[in-house]
C-alpha atoms as a PDB file:
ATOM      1  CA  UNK A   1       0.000   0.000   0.000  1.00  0.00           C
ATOM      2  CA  UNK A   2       1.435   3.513  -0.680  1.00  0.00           C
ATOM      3  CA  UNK A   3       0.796   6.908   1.022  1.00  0.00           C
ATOM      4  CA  UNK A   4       0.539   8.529  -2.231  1.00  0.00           C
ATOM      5  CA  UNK A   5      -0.708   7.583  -5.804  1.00  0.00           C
ATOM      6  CA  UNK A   6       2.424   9.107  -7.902  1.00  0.00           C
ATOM      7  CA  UNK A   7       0.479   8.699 -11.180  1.00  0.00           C
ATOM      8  CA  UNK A   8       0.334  12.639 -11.491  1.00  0.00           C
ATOM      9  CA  UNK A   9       2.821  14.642  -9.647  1.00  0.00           C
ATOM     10  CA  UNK A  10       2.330  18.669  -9.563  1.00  0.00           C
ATOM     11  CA  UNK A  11       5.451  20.689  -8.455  1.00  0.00           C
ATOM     12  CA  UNK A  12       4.790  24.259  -9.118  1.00  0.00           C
ATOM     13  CA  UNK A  13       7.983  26.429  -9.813  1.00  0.00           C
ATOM     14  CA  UNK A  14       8.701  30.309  -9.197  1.00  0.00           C
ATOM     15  CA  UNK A  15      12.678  29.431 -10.661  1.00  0.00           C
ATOM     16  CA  UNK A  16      13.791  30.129  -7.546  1.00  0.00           C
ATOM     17  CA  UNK A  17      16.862  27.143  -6.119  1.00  0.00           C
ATOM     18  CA  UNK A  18      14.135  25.784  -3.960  1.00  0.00           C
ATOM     19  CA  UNK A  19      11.941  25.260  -6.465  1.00  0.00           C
ATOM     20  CA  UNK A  20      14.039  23.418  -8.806  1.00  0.00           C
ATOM     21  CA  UNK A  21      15.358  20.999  -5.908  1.00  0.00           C
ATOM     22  CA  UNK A  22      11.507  20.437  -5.240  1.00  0.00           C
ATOM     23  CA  UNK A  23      11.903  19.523  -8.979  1.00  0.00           C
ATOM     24  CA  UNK A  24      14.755  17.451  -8.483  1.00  0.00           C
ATOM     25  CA  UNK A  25      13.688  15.429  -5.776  1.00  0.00           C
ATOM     26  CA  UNK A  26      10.292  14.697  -7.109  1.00  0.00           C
ATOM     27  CA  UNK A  27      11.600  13.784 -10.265  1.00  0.00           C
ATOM     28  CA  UNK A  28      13.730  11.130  -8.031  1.00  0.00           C
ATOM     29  CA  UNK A  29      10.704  10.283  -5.933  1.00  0.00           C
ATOM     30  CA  UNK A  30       8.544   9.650  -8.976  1.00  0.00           C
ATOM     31  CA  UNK A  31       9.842   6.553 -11.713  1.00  0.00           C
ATOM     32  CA  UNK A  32       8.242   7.729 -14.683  1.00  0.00           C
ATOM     33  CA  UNK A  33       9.299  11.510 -15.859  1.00  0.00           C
ATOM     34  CA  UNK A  34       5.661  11.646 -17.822  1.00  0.00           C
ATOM     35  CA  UNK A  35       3.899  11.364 -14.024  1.00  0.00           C
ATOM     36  CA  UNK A  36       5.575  14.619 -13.594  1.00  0.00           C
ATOM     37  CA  UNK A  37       3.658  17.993 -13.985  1.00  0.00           C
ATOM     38  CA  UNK A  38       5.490  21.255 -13.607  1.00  0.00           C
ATOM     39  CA  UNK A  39       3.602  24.578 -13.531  1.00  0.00           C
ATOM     40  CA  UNK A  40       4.846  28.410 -13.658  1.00  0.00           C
ATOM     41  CA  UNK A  41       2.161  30.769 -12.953  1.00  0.00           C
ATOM     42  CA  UNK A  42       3.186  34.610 -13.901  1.00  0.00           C
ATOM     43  CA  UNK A  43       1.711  37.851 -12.401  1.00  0.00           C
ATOM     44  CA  UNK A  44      -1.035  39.432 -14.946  1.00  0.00           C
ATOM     45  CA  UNK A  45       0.149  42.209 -16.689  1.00  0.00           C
ATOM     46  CA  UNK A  46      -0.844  45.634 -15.883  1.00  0.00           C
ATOM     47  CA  UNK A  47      -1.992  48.288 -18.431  1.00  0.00           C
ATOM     48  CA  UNK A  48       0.462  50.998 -17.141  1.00  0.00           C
ATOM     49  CA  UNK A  49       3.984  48.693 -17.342  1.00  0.00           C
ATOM     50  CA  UNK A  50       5.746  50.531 -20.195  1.00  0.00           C
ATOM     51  CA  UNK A  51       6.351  47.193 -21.908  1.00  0.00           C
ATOM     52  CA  UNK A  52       2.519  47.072 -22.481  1.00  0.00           C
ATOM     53  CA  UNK A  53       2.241  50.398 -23.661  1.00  0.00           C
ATOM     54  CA  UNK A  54       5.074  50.727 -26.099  1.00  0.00           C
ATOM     55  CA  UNK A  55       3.132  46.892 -27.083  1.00  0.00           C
ATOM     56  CA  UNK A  56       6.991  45.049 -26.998  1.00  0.00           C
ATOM     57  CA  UNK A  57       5.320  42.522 -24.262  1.00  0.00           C
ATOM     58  CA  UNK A  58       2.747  40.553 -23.845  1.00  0.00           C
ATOM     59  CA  UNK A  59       1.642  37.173 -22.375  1.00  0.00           C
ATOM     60  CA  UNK A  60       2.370  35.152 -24.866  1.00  0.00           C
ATOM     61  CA  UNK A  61       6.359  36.699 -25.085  1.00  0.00           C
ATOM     62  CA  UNK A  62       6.054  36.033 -21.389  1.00  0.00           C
ATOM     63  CA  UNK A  63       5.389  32.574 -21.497  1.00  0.00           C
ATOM     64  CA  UNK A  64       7.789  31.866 -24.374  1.00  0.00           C
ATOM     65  CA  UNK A  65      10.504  33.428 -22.676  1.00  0.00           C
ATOM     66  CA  UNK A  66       9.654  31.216 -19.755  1.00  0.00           C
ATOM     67  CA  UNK A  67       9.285  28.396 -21.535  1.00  0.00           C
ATOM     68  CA  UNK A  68      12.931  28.781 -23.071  1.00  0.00           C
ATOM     69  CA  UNK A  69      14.489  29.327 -19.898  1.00  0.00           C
ATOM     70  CA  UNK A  70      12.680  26.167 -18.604  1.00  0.00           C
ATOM     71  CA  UNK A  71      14.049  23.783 -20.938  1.00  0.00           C
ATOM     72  CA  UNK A  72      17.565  25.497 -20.726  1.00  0.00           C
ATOM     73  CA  UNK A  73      17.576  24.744 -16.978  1.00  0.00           C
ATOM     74  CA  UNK A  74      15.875  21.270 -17.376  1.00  0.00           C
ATOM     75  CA  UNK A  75      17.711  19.559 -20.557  1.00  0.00           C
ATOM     76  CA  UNK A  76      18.931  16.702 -19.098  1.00  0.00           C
ATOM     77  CA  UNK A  77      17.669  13.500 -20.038  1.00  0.00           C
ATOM     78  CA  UNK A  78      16.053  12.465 -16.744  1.00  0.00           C
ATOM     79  CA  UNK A  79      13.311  15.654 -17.839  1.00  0.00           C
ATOM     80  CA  UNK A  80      12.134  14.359 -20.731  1.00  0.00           C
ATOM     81  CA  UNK A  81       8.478  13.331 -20.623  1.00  0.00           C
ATOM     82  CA  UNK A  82       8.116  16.150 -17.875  1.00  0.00           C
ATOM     83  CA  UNK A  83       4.996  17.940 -18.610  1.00  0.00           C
ATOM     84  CA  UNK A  84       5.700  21.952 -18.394  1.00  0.00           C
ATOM     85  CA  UNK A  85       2.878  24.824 -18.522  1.00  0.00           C
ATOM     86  CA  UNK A  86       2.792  28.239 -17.838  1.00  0.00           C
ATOM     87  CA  UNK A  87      -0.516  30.168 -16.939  1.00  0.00           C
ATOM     88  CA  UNK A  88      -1.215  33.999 -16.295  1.00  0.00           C
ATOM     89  CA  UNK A  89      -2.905  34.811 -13.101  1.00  0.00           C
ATOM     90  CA  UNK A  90      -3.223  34.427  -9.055  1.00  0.00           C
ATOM     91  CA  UNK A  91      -0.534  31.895  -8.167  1.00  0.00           C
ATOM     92  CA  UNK A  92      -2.718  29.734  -5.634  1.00  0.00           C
ATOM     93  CA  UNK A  93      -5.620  29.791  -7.946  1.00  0.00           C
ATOM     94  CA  UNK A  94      -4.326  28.571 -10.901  1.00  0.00           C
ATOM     95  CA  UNK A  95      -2.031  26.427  -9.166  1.00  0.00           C
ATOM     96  CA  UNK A  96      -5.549  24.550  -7.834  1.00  0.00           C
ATOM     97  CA  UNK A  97      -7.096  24.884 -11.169  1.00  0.00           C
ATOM     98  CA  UNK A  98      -4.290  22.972 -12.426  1.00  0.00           C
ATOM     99  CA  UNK A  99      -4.270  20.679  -9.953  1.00  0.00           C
ATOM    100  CA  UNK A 100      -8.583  19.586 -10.750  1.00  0.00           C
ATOM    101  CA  UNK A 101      -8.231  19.969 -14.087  1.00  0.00           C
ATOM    102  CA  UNK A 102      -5.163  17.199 -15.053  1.00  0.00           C
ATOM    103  CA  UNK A 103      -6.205  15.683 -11.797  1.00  0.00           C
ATOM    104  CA  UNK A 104      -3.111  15.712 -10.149  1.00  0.00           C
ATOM    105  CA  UNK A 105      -2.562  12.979  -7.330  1.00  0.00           C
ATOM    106  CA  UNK A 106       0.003  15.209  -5.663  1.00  0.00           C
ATOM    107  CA  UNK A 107       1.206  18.375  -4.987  1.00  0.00           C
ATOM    108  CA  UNK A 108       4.811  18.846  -4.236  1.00  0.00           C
ATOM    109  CA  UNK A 109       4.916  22.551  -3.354  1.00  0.00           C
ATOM    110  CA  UNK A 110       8.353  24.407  -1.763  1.00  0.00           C
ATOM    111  CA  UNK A 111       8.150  26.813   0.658  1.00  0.00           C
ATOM    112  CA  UNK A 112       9.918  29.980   1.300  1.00  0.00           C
ATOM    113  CA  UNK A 113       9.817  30.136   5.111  1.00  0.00           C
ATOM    114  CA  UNK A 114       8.833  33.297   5.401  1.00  0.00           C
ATOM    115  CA  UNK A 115       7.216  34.291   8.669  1.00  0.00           C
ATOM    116  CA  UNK A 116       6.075  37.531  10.657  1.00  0.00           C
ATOM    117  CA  UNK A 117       4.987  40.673   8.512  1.00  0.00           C
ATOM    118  CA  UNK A 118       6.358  39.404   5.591  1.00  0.00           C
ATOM    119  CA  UNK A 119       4.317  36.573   5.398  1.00  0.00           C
ATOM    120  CA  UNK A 120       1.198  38.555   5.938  1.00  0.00           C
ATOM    121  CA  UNK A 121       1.881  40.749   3.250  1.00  0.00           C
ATOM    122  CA  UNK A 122       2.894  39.056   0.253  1.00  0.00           C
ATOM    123  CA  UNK A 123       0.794  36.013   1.905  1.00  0.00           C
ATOM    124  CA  UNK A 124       1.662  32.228   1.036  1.00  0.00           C
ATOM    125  CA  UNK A 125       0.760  30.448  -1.969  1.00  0.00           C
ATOM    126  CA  UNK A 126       2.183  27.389  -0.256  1.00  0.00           C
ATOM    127  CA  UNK A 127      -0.656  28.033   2.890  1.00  0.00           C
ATOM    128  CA  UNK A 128      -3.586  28.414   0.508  1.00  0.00           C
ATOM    129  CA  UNK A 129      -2.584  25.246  -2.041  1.00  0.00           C
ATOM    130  CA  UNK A 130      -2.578  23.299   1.095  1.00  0.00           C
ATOM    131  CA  UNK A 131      -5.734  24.939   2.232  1.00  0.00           C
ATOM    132  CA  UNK A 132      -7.721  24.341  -1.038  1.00  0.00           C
ATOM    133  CA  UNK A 133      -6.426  21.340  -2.827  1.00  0.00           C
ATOM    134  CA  UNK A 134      -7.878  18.157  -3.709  1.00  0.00           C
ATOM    135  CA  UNK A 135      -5.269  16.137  -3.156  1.00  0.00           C
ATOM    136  CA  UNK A 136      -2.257  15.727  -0.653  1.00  0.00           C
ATOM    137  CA  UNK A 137       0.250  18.525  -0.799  1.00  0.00           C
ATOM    138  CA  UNK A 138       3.557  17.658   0.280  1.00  0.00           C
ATOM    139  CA  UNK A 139       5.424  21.310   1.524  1.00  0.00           C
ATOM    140  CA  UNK A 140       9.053  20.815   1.196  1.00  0.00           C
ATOM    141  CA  UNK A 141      10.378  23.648   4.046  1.00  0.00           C
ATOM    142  CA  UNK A 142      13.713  25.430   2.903  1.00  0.00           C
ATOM    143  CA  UNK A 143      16.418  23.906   5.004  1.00  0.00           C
ATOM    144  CA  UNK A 144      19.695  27.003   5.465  1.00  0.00           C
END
């Protein structure tokens, strides 16, 4: 009997270090690289940024950009099969809409260890996956 069904593995990814050794070790953790979903959510873009106005950026630049950067850091043969999207919006939600709508098994998710007033600013995406997920979600905590 196992704890977790490893059929579909979500590890969303900001490219910070922590999230690409969330990467690492889940692609270790799971056999098959084609059980392994990786998201990257970007920020909407907003009307004013001069990149918008002057109409040299736009979502789909954004995404191809991250895509490319992606596969740069990830070209080693143990990645392919990986699945990799990138979506425009709210982190957490999108993250969860992700999650119901491959019907992930899992949620491998690292966190930042943030705490005190910088936590309740920029809030935790980490908190509100856990909070609102389907499935299990595995936090990795950053270890110094």
């Amino acid at each position: 009997m196992s704890l977790f069904t490893l059929d579909r593995v979500l590890v969303p990814i900001d490219f910070s270090e922590a999230s690409f050794n969330a990467v690492a070790e889940t692609r270790a953790f799971v056999r098959d690289a084609s059980h392994l979903y990786i998201l990257h959510v970007l920020h909407p873009l907003h009307q004013g940024e001069p990149g918008v106005i002057w109409q040299t950026v736009n979502n789909e630049t954004r995404k191809q950009h991250v895509e490319q950067a992606f596969y740069q850091r990830c070209q080693a043969p143990e990645y392919q099969g990986v699945h990799f999207s990138v979506l425009v919006g709210n982190p957490s939600e999108k993250i969860i809409d992700y999650a119901n709508t491959n019907d992930i098994n899992l949620i491998v998710i690292p966190s930042h260890g943030r705490t005190g007033i910088s936590r309740f600013l920029l809030g935790s995406v980490a908190e509100r996956v856990v909070r609102l997920a389907h499935c299990p979600v595995l936090v990795l905590r950053r270890s110094d």
